[in-house]
Structure formats: structure tokens, C-alpha cells
N, C-alpha and C. Protein backbone atom coordinates (compact mmCIF):
# COMPACT_ATOMS: atom_id res chain seq x y z
N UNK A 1 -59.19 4.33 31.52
CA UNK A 1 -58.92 5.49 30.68
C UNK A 1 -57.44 5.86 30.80
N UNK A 2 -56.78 6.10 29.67
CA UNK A 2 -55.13 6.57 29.41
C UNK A 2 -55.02 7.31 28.84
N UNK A 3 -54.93 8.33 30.18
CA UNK A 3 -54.32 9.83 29.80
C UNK A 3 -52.62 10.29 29.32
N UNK A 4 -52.37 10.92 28.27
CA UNK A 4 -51.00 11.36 28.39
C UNK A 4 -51.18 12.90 28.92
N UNK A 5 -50.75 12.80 30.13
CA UNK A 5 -50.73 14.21 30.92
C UNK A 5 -49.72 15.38 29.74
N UNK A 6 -48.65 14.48 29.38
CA UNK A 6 -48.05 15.78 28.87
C UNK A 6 -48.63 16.34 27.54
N UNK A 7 -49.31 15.07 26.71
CA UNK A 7 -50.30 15.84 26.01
C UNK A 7 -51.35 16.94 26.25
N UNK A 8 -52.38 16.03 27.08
CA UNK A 8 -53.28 16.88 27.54
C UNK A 8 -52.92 18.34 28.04
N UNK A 9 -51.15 18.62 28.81
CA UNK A 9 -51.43 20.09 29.17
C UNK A 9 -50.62 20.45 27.89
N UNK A 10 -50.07 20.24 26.77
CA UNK A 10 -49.54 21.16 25.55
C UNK A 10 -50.81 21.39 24.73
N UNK A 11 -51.96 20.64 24.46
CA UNK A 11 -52.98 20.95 24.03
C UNK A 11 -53.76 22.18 24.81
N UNK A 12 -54.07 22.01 26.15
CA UNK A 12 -54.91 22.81 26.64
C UNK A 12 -54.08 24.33 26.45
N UNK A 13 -52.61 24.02 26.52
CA UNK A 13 -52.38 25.97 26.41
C UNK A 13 -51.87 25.95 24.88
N UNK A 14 -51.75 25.23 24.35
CA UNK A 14 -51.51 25.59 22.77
C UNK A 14 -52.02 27.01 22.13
N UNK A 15 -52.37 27.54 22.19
CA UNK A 15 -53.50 28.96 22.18
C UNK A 15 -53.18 29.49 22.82
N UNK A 16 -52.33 29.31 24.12
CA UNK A 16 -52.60 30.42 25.11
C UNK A 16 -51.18 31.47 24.80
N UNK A 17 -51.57 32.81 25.26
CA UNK A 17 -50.41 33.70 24.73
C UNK A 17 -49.71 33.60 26.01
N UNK A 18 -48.43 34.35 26.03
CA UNK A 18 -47.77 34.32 27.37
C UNK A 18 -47.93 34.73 29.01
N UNK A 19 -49.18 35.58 28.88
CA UNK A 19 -49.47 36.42 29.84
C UNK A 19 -50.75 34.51 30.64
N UNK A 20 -51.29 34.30 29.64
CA UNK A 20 -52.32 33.10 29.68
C UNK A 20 -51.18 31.94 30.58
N UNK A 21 -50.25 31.54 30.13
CA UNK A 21 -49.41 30.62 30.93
C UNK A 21 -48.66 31.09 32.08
N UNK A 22 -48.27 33.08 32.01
CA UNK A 22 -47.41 33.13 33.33
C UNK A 22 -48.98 33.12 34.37
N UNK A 23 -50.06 33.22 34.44
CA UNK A 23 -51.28 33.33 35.01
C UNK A 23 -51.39 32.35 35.65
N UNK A 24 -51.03 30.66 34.56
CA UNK A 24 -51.27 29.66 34.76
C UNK A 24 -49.75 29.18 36.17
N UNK A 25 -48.94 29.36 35.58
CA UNK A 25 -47.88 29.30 36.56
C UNK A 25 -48.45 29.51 38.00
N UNK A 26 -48.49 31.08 38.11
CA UNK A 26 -48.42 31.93 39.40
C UNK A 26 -49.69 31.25 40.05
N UNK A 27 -51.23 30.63 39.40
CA UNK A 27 -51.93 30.32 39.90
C UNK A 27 -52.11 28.91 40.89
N UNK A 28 -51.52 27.96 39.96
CA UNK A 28 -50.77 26.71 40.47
C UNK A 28 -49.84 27.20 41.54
N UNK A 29 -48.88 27.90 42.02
CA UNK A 29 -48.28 27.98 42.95
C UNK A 29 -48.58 28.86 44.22
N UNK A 30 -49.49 29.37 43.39
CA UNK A 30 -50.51 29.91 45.08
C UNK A 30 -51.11 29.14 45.45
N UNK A 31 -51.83 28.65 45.04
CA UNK A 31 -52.95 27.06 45.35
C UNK A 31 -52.03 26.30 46.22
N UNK A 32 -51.03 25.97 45.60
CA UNK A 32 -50.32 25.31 46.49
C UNK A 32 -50.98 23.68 46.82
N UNK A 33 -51.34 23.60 45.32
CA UNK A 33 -52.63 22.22 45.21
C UNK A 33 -51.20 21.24 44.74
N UNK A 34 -51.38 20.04 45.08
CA UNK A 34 -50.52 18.75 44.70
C UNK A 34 -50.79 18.50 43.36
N UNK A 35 -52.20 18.72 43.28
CA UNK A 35 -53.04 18.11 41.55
C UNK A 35 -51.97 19.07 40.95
N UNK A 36 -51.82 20.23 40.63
CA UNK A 36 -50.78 21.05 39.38
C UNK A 36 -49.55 20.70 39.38
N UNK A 37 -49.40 20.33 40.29
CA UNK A 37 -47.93 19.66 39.81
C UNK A 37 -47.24 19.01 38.55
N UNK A 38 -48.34 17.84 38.18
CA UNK A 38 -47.90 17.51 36.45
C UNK A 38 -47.80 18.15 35.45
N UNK A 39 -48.60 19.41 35.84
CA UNK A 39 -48.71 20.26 35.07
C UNK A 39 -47.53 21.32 35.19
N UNK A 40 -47.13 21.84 35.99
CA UNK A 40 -45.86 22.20 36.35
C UNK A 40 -45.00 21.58 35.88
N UNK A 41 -44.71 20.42 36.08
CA UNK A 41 -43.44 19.28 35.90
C UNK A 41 -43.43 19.11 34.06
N UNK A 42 -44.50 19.51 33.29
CA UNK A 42 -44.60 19.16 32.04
C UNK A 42 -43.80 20.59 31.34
N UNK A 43 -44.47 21.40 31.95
CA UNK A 43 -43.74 23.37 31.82
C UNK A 43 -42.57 23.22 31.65
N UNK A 44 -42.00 22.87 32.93
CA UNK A 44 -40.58 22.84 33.35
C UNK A 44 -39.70 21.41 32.60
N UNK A 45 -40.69 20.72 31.87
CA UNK A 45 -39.83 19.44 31.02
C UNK A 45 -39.72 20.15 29.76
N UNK A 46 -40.73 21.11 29.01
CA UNK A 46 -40.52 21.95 27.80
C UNK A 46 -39.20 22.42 28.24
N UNK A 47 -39.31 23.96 29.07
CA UNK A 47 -37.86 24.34 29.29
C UNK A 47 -36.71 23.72 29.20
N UNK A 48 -36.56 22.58 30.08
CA UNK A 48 -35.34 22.07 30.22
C UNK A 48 -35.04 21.43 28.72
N UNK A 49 -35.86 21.03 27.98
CA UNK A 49 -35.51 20.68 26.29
C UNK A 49 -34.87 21.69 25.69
N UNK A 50 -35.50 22.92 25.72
CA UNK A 50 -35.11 23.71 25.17
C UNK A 50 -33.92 24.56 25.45
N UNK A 51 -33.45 24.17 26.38
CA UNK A 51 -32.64 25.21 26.88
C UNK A 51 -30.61 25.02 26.62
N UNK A 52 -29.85 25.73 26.18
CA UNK A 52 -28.54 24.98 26.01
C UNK A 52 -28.12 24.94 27.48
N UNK A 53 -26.84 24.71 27.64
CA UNK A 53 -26.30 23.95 28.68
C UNK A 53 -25.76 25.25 29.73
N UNK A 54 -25.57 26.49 29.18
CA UNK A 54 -25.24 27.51 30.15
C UNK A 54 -26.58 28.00 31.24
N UNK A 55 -27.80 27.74 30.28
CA UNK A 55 -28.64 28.26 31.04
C UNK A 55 -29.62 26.75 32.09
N UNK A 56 -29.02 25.50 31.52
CA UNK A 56 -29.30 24.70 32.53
C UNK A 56 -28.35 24.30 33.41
N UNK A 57 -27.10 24.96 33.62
CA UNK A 57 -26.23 24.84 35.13
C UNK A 57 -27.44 26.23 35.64
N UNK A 58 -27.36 27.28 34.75
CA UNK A 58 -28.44 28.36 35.74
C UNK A 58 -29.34 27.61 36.80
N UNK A 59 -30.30 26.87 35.75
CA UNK A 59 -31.59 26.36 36.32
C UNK A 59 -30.81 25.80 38.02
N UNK A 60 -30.19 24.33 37.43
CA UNK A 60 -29.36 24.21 38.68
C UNK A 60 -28.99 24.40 39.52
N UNK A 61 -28.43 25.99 39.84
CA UNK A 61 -27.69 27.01 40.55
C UNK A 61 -29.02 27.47 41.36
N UNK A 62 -29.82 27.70 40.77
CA UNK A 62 -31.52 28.44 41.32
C UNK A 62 -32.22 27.29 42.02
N UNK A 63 -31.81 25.98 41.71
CA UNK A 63 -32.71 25.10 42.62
C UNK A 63 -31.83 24.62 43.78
N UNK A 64 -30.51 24.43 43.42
CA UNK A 64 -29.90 24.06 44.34
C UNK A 64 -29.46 25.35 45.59
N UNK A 65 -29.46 26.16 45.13
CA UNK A 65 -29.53 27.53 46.20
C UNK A 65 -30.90 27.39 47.17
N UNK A 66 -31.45 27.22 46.49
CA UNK A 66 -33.28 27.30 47.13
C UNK A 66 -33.68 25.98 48.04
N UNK A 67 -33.19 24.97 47.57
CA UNK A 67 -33.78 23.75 48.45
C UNK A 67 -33.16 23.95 49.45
């Protein structure tokens, strides 16, 4: 069976309003489960598409401070 993960999670929240995905976020990172991760990593691959270049040195600045 061949899953496209990044399909499968833009389908499953396609519908969902914003309060539905920050839920989904905060829940995955309490769990603190390995499994959400793709799902995370797919979130954070939308963003980084979308985003122009001032606010991805931001992103940058916030991960590289933190690690």
C-alpha cells in the first residue's frame, strides 16, 4: 500500500477551521508521539511555501535560537 502522507494530512484537515489545526498542533506536541511527526513536518512544509523570505530568516532565527 502507497501512501502520500502529505496528501493524506491536507485532506484530513481540509475542513478543519483554525482553532481544529492549532488543537491539532498543540496535541501532537504534548504526546510527544514520533508517529505525528509527518504530520507536523507536512504543516511546517505548507508554511515554509508560503512564506516570503523576511519571515523565513524569522523561522530560522526561532529554530536556531532554540536547538
Amino acid at each position: 500500500m502507497n501512501i502520500n502522507i502529505r496528501e493524506y494530512i491536507k485532506n484530513n484537515f481540509k475542513s478543519a477551521n483554525p482553532r481544529e489545526i492549532e488543537d491539532s498542533i498543540n496535541s501532537s506536541l504534548e504526546e510527544n508521539d514520533e508517529v505525528t511527526l509527518p504530520g507536523l513536518g507536512v504543516f511546517f512544509e505548507i508554511l515554509w511555501e508560503n512564506c516570503d523570505e523576511k519571515q523565513k530568516e524569522k523561522i530560522i532565527d526561532i529554530l536556531v535560537n532554540n536547538i
